[in-house]
N, C-alpha and C. Protein backbone atom coordinates (compact mmCIF):
# COMPACT_ATOMS: atom_id res chain seq x y z
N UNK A 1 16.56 -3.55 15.33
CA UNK A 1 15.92 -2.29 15.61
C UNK A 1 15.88 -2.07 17.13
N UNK A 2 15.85 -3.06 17.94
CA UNK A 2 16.08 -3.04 19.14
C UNK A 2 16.98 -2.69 19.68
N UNK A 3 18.05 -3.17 19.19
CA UNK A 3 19.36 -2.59 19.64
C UNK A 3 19.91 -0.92 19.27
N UNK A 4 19.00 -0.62 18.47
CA UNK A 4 19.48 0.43 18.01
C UNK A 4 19.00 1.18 18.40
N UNK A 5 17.94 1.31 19.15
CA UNK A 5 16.59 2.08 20.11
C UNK A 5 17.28 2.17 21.39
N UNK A 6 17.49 1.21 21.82
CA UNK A 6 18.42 1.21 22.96
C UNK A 6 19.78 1.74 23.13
N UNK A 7 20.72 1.40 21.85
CA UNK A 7 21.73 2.31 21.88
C UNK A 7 21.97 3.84 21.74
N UNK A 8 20.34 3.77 20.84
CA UNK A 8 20.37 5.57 20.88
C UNK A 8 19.52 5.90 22.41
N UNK A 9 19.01 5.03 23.79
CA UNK A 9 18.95 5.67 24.59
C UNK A 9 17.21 6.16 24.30
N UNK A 10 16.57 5.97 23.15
CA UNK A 10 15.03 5.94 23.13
C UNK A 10 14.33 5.09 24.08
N UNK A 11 13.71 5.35 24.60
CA UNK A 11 12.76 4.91 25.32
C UNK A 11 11.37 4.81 25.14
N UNK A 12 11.10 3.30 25.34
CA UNK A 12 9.91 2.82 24.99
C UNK A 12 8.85 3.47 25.83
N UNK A 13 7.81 3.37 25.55
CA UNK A 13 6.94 2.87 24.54
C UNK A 13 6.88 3.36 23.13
N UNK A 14 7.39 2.25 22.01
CA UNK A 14 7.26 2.90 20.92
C UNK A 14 5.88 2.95 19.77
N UNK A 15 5.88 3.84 19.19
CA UNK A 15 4.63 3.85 18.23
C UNK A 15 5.71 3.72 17.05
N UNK A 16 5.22 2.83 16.18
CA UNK A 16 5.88 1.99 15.23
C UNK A 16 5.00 2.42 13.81
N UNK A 17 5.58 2.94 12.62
CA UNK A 17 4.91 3.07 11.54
C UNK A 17 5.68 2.41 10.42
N UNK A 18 5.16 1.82 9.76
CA UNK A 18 5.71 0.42 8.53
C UNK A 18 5.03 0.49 7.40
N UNK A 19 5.98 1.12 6.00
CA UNK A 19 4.89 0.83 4.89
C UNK A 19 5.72 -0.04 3.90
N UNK A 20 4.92 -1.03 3.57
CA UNK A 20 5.37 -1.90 2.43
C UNK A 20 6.36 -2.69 3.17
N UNK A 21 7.01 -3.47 3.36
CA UNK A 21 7.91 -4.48 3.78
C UNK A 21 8.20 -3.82 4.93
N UNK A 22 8.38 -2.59 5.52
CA UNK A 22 8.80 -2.03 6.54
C UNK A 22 7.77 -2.26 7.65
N UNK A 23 6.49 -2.53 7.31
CA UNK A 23 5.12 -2.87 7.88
C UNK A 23 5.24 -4.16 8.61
N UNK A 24 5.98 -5.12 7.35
CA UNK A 24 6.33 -6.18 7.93
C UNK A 24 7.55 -6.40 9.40
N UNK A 25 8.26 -5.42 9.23
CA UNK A 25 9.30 -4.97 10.19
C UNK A 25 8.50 -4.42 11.53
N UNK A 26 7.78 -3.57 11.27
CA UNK A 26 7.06 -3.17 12.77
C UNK A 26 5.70 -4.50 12.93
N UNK A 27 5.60 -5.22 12.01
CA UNK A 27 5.06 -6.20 12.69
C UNK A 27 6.02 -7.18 13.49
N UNK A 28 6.88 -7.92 13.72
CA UNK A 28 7.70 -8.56 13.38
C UNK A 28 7.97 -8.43 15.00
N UNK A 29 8.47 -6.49 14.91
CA UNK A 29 9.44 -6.04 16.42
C UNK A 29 7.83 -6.21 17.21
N UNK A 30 6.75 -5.16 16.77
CA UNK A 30 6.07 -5.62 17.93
C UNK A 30 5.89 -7.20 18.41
N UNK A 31 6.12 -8.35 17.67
CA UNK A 31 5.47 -9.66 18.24
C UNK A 31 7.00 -9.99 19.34
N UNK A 32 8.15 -9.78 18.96
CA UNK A 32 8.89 -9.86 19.65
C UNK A 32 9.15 -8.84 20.91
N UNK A 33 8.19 -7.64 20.71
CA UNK A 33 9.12 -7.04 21.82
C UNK A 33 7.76 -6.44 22.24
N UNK A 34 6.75 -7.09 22.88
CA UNK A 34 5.33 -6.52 22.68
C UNK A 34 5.35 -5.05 23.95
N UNK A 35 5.61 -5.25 25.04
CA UNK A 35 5.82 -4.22 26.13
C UNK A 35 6.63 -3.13 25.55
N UNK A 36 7.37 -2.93 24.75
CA UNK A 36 8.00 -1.84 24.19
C UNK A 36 6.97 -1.00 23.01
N UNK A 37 6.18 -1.84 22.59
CA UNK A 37 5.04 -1.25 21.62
C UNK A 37 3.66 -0.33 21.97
N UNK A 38 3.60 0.67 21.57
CA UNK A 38 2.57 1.24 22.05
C UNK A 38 1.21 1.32 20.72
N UNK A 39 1.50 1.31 19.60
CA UNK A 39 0.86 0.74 18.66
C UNK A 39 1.49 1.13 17.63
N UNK A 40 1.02 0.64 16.56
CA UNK A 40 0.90 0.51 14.92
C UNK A 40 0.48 0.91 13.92
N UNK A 41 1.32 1.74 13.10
CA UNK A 41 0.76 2.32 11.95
C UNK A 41 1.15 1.86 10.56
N UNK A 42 0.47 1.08 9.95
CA UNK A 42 0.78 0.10 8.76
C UNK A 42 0.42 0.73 7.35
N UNK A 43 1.64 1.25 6.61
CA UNK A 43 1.11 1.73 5.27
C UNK A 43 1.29 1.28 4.15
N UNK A 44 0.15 0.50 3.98
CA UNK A 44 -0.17 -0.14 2.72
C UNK A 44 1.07 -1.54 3.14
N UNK A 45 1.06 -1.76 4.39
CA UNK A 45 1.62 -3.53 4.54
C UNK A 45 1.89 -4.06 4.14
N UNK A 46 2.41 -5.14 4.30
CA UNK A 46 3.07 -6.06 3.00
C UNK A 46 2.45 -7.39 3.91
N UNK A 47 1.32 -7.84 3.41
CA UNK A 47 1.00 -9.06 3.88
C UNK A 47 2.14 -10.30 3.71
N UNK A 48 2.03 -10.96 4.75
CA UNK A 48 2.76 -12.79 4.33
C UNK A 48 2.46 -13.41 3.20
N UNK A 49 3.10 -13.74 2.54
CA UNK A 49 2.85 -14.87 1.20
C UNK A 49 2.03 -14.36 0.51
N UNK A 50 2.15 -12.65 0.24
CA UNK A 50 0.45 -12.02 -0.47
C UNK A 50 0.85 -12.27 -2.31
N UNK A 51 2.05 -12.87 -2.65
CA UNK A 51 2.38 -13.38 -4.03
C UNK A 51 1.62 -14.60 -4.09
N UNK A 52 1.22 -15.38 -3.14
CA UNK A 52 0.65 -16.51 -3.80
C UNK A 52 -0.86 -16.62 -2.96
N UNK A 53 -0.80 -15.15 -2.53
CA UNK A 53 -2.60 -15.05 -2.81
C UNK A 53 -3.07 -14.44 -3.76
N UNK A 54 -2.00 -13.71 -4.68
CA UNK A 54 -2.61 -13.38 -6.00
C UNK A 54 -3.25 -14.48 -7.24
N UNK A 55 -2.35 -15.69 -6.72
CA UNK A 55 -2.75 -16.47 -7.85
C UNK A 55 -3.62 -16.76 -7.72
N UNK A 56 -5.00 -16.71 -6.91
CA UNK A 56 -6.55 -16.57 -6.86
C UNK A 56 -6.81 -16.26 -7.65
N UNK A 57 -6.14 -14.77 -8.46
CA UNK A 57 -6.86 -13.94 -9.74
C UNK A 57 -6.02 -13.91 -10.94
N UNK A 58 -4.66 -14.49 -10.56
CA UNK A 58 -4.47 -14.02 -12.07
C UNK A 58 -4.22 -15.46 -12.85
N UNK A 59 -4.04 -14.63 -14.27
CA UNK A 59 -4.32 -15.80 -15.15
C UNK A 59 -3.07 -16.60 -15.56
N UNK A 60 -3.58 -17.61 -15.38
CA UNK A 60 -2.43 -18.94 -15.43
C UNK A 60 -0.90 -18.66 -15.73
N UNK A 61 -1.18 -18.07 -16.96
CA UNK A 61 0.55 -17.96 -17.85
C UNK A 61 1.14 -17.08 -17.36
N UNK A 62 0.51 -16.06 -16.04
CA UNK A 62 1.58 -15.07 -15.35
C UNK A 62 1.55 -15.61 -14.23
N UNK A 63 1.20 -17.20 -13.47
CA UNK A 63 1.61 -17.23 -12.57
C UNK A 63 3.46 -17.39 -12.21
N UNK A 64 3.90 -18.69 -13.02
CA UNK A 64 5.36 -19.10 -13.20
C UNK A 64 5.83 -17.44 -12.99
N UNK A 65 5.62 -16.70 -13.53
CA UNK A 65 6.70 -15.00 -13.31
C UNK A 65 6.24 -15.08 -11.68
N UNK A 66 5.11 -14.64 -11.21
CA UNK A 66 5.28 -14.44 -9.73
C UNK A 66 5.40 -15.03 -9.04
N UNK A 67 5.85 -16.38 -9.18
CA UNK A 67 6.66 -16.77 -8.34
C UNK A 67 7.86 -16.87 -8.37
N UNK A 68 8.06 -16.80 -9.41
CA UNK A 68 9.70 -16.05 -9.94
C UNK A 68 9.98 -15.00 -8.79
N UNK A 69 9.19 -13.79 -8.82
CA UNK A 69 9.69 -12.44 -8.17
C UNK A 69 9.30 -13.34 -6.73
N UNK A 70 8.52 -14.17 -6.54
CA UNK A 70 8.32 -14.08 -4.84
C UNK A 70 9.96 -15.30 -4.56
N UNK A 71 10.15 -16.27 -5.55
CA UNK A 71 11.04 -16.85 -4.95
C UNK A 71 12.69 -16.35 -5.21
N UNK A 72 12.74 -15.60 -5.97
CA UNK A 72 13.83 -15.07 -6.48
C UNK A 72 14.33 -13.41 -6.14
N UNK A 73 15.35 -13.28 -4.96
CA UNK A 73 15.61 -12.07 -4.34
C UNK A 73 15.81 -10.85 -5.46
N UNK A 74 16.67 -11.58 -6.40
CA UNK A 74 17.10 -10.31 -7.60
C UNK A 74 15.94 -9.63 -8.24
N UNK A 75 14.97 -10.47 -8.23
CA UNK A 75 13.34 -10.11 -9.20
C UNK A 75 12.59 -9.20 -8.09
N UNK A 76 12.92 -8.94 -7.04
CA UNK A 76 12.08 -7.98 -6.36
C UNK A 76 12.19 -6.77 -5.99
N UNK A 77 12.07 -5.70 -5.91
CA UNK A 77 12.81 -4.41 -5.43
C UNK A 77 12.97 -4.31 -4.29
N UNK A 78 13.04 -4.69 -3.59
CA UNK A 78 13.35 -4.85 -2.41
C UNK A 78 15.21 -5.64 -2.08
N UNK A 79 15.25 -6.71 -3.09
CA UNK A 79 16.46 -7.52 -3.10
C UNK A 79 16.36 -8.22 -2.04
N UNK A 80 15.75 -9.12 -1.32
CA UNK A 80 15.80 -9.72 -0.07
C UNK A 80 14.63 -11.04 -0.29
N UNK A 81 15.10 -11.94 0.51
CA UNK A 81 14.80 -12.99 0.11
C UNK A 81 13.12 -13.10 0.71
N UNK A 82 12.22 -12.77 0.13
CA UNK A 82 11.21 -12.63 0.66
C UNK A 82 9.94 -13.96 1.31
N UNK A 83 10.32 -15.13 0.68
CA UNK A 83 10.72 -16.68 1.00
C UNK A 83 10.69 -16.50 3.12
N UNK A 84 12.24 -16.27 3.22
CA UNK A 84 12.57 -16.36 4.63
C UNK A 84 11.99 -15.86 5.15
N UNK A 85 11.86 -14.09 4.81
CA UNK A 85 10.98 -12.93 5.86
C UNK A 85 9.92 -13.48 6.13
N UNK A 86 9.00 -13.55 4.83
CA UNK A 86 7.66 -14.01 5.57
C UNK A 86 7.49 -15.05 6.61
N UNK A 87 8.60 -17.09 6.27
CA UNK A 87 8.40 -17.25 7.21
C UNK A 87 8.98 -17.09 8.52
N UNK A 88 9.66 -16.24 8.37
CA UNK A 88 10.07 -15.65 9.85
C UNK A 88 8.93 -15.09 10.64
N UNK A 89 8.25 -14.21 9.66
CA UNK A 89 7.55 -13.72 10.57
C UNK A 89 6.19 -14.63 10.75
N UNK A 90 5.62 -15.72 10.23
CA UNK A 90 4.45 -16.43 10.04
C UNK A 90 4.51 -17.42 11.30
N UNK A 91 6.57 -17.46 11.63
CA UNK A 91 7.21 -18.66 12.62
C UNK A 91 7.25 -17.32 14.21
N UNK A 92 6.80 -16.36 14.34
CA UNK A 92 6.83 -15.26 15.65
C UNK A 92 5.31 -15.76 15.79
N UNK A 93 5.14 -15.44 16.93
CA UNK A 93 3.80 -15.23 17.82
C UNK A 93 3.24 -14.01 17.51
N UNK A 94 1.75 -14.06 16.42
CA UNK A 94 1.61 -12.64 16.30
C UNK A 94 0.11 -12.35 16.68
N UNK A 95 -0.23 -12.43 18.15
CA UNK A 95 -0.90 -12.30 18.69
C UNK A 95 -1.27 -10.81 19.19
N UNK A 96 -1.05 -9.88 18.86
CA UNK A 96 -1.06 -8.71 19.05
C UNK A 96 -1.76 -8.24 20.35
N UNK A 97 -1.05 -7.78 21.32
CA UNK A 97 -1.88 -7.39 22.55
C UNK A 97 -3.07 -6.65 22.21
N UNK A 98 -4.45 -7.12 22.97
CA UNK A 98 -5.50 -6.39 21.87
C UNK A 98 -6.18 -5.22 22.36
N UNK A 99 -5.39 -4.93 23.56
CA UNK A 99 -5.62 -3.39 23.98
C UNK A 99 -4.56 -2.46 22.81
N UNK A 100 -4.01 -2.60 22.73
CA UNK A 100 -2.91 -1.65 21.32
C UNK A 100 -3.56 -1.34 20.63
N UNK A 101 -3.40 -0.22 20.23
CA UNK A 101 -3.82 0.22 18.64
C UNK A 101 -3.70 0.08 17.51
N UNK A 102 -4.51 0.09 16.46
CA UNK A 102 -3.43 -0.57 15.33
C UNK A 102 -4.36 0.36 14.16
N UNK A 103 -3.48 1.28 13.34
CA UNK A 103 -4.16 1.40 12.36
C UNK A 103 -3.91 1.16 10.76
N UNK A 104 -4.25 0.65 10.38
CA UNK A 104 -3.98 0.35 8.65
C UNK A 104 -4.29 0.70 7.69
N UNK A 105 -3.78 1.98 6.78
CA UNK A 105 -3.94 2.76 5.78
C UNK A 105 -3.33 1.67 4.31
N UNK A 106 -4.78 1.65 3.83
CA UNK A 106 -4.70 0.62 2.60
C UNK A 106 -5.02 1.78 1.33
N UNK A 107 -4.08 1.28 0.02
CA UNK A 107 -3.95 1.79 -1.10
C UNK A 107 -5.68 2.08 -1.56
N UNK A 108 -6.15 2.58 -2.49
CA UNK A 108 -7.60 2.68 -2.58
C UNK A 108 -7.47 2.46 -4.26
N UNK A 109 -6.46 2.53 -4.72
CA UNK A 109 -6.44 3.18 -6.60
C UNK A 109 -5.10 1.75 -6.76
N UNK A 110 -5.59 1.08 -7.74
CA UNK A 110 -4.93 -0.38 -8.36
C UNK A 110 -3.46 0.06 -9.21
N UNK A 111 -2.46 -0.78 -8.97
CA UNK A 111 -1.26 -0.33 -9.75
C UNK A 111 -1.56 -0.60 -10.67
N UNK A 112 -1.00 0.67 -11.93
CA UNK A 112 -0.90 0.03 -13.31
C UNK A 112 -0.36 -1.26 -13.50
N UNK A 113 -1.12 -2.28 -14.46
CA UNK A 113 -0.30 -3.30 -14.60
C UNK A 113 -0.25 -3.70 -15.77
N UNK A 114 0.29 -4.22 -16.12
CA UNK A 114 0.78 -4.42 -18.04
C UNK A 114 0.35 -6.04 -18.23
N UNK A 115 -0.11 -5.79 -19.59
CA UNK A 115 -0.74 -6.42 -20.53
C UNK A 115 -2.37 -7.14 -19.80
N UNK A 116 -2.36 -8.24 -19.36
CA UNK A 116 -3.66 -8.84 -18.08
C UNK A 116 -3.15 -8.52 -16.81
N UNK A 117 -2.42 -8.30 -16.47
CA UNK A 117 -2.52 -7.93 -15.13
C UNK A 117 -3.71 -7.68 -14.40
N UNK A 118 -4.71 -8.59 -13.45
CA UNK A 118 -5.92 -8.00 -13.03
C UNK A 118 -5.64 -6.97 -12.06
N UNK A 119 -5.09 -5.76 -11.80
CA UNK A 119 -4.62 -4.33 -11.28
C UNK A 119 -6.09 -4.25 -10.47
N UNK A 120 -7.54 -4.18 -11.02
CA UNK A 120 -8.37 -4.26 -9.82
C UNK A 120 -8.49 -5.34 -9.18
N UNK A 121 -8.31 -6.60 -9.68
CA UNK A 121 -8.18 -7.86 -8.62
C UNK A 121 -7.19 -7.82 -7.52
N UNK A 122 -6.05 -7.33 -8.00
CA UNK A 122 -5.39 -7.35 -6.96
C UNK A 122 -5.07 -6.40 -5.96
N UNK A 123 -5.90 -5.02 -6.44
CA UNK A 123 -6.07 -4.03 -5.31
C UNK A 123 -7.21 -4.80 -4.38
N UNK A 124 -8.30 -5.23 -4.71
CA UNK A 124 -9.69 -5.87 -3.90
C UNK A 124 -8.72 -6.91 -3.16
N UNK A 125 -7.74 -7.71 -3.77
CA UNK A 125 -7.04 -8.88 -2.58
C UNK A 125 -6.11 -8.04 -2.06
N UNK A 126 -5.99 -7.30 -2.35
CA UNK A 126 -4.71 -6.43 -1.01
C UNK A 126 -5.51 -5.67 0.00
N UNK A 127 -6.42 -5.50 0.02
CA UNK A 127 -7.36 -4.74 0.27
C UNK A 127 -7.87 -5.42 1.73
N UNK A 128 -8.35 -6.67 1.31
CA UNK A 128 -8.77 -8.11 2.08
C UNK A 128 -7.55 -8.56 2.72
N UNK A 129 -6.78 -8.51 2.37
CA UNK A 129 -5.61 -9.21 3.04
C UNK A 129 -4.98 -7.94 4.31
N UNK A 130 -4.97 -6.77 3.90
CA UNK A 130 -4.60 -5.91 4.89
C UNK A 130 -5.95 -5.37 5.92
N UNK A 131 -6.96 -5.53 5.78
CA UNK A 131 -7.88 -5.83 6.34
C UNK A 131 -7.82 -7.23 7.53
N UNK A 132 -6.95 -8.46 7.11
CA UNK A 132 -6.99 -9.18 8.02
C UNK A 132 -6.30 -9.13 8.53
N UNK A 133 -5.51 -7.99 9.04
CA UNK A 133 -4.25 -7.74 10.11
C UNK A 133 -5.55 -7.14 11.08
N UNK A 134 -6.51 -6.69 11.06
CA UNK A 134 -7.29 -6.24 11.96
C UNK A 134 -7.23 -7.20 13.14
N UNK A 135 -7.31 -8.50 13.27
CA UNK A 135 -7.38 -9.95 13.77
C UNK A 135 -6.23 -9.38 15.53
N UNK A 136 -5.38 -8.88 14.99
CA UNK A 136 -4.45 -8.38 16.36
C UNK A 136 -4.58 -7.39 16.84
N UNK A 137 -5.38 -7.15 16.87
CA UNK A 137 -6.16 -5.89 17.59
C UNK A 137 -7.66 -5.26 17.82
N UNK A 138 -8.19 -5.32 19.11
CA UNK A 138 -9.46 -5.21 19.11
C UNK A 138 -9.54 -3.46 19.13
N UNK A 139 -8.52 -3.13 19.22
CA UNK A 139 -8.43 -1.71 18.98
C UNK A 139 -7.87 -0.88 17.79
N UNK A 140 -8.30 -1.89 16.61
CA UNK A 140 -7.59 -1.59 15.32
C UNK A 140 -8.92 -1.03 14.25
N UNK A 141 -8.33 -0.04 13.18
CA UNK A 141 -9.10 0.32 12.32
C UNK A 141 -7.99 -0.10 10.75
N UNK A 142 -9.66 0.19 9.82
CA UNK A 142 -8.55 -0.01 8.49
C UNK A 142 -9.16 1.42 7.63
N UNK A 143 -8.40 2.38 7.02
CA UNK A 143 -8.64 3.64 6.33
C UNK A 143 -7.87 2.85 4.89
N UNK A 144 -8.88 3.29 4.00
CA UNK A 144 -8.67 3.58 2.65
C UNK A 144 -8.31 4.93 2.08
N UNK A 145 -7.27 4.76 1.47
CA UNK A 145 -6.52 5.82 1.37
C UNK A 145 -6.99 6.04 -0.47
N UNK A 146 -8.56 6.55 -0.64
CA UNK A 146 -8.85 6.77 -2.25
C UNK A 146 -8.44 7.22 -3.28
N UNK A 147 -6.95 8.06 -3.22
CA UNK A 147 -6.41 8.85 -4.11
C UNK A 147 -5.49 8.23 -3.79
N UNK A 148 -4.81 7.18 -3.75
CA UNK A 148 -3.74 6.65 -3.12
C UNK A 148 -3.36 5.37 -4.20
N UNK A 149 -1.82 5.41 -4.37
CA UNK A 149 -1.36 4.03 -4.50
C UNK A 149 -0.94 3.69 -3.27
N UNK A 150 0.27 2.36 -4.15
CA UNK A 150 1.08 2.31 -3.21
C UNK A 150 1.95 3.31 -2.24
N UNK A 151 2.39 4.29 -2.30
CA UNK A 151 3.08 5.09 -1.87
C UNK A 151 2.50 6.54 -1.19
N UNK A 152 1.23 6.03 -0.55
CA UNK A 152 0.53 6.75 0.27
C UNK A 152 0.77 8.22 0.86
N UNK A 153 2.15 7.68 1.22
CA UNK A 153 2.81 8.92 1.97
C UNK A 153 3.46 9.95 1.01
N UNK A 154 3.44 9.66 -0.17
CA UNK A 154 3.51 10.22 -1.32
C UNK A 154 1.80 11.03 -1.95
N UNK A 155 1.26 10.22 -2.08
CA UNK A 155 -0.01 10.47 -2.84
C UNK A 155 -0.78 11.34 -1.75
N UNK A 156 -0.92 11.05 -0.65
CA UNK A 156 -1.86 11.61 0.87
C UNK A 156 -0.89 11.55 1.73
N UNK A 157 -0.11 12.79 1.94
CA UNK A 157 0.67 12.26 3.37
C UNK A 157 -0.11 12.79 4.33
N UNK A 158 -0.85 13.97 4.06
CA UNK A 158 -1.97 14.36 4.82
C UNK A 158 -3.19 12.98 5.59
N UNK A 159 -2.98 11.96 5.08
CA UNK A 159 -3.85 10.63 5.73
C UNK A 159 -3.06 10.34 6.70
N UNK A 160 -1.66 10.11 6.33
CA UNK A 160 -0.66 9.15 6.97
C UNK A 160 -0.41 10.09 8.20
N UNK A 161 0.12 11.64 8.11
CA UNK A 161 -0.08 12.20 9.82
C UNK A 161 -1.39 12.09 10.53
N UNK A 162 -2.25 12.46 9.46
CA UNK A 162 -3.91 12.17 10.66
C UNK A 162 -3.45 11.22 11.62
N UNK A 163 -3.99 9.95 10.77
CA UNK A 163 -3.54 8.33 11.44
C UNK A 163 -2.42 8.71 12.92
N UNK A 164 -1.09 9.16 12.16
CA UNK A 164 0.29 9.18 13.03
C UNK A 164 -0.26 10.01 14.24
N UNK A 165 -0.83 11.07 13.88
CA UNK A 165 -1.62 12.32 15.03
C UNK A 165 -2.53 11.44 15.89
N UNK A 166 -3.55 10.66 15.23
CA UNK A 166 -4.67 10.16 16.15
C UNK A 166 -4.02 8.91 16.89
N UNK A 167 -2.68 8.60 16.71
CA UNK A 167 -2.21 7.13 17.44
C UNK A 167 -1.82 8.11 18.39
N UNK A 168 -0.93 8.90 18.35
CA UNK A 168 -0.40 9.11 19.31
C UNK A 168 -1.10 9.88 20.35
N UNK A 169 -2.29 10.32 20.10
CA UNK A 169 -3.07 10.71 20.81
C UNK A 169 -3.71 9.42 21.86
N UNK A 170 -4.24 8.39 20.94
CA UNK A 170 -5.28 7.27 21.58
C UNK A 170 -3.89 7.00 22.46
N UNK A 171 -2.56 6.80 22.11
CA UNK A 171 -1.91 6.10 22.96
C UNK A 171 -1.23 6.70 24.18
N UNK A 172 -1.22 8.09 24.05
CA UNK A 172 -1.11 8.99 25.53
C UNK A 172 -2.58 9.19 25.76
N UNK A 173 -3.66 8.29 25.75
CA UNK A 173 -4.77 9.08 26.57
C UNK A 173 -5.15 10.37 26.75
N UNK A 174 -4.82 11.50 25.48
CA UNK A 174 -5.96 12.36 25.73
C UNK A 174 -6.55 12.37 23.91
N UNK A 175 -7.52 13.67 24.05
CA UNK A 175 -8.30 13.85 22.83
C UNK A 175 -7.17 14.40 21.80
N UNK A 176 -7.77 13.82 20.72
CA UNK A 176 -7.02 14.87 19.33
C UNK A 176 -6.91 15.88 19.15
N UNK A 177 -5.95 16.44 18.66
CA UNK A 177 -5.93 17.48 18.59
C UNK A 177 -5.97 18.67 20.18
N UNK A 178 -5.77 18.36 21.01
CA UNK A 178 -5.40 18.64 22.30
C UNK A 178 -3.96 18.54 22.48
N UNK A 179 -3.29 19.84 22.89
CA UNK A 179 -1.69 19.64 22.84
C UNK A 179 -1.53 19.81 24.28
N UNK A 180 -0.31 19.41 24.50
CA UNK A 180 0.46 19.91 26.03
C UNK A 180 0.96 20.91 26.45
């Protein structure tokens, strides 16, 4: 992504928005490229290893499947080996400069899930877990997005520009909603 910012001649400082594995991507570039970052807008994130913080809640005989989908690229929609990514990114420095901004729009409404699936257990641990990205930033908030699944920018995209509006505001220093 770096190279490609640069080849198109963009110029940093960038404000970075990431939902679902892509979250993981603007986490990733900011730890590597922190002076080029101006902050962070995370939708609905894809925490590190958040497949085997589910097995906190769910019940025994569906664990063997998720780790199926977490260790097995073909089982995920994504197709990518999700194994490596995370520790790629668990193996970066993710110390987040803690003047940056960071904001994190979390799902509010549990995916359907079939047969036991605990669907509210694991909205409350996604919930908690994207909540602890707060940790890199003393200038970070977390918005619940209540009418929201996964696909936020679908369900509320009206949340997701607020957020996008109020970063780019906090990060040029003036008030919201104040234009040039």
């Amino acid at each position: 992504m770096h190279r490609l910012l640069s080849k198109l001649a963009v110029e940093p400082p960038y404000i970075l928005v990431g939902h679902s594995f892509g979250g993981l991507v603007a986490r990733q570039f900011s730890a590597k490229f922190r002076s080029c970052t101006a902050g962070l807008v995370l939708v609905d994130g894809v925490p590190e290893y958040k497949e085997l913080a589910y097995e906190e809640v769910l019940p025994v005989h569906l664990i063997p499947a998720n780790r199926a989908y977490l260790e097995n690229p073909l089982l995920n929609s994504e197709n990518i080996d999700k194994l490596a990514s995370y520790r790629q990114i668990a193996e970066t420095e993710l110390q987040w400069p803690g003047t940056h901004p960071m904001s994190i729009i979390t799902r509010g409404l549990p995916d359907e899930g079939e047969g036991d699936w605990p669907s509210t257990a694991i909205l409350e641990l996604e919930q908690k877990l994207q909540r602890g990205f707060l940790r890199w930033s003393a200038a970070g908030r977390q918005r619940i997005a209540g009418g929201s699944g996964h696909y936020i920018h679908h369900d509320e995209p009206e949340i997701v520009i607020e957020e996008i509006t109020a970063m780019i505001a906090q990060c040029t220093n003036r008030p919201e909603g104040v234009e040039e």
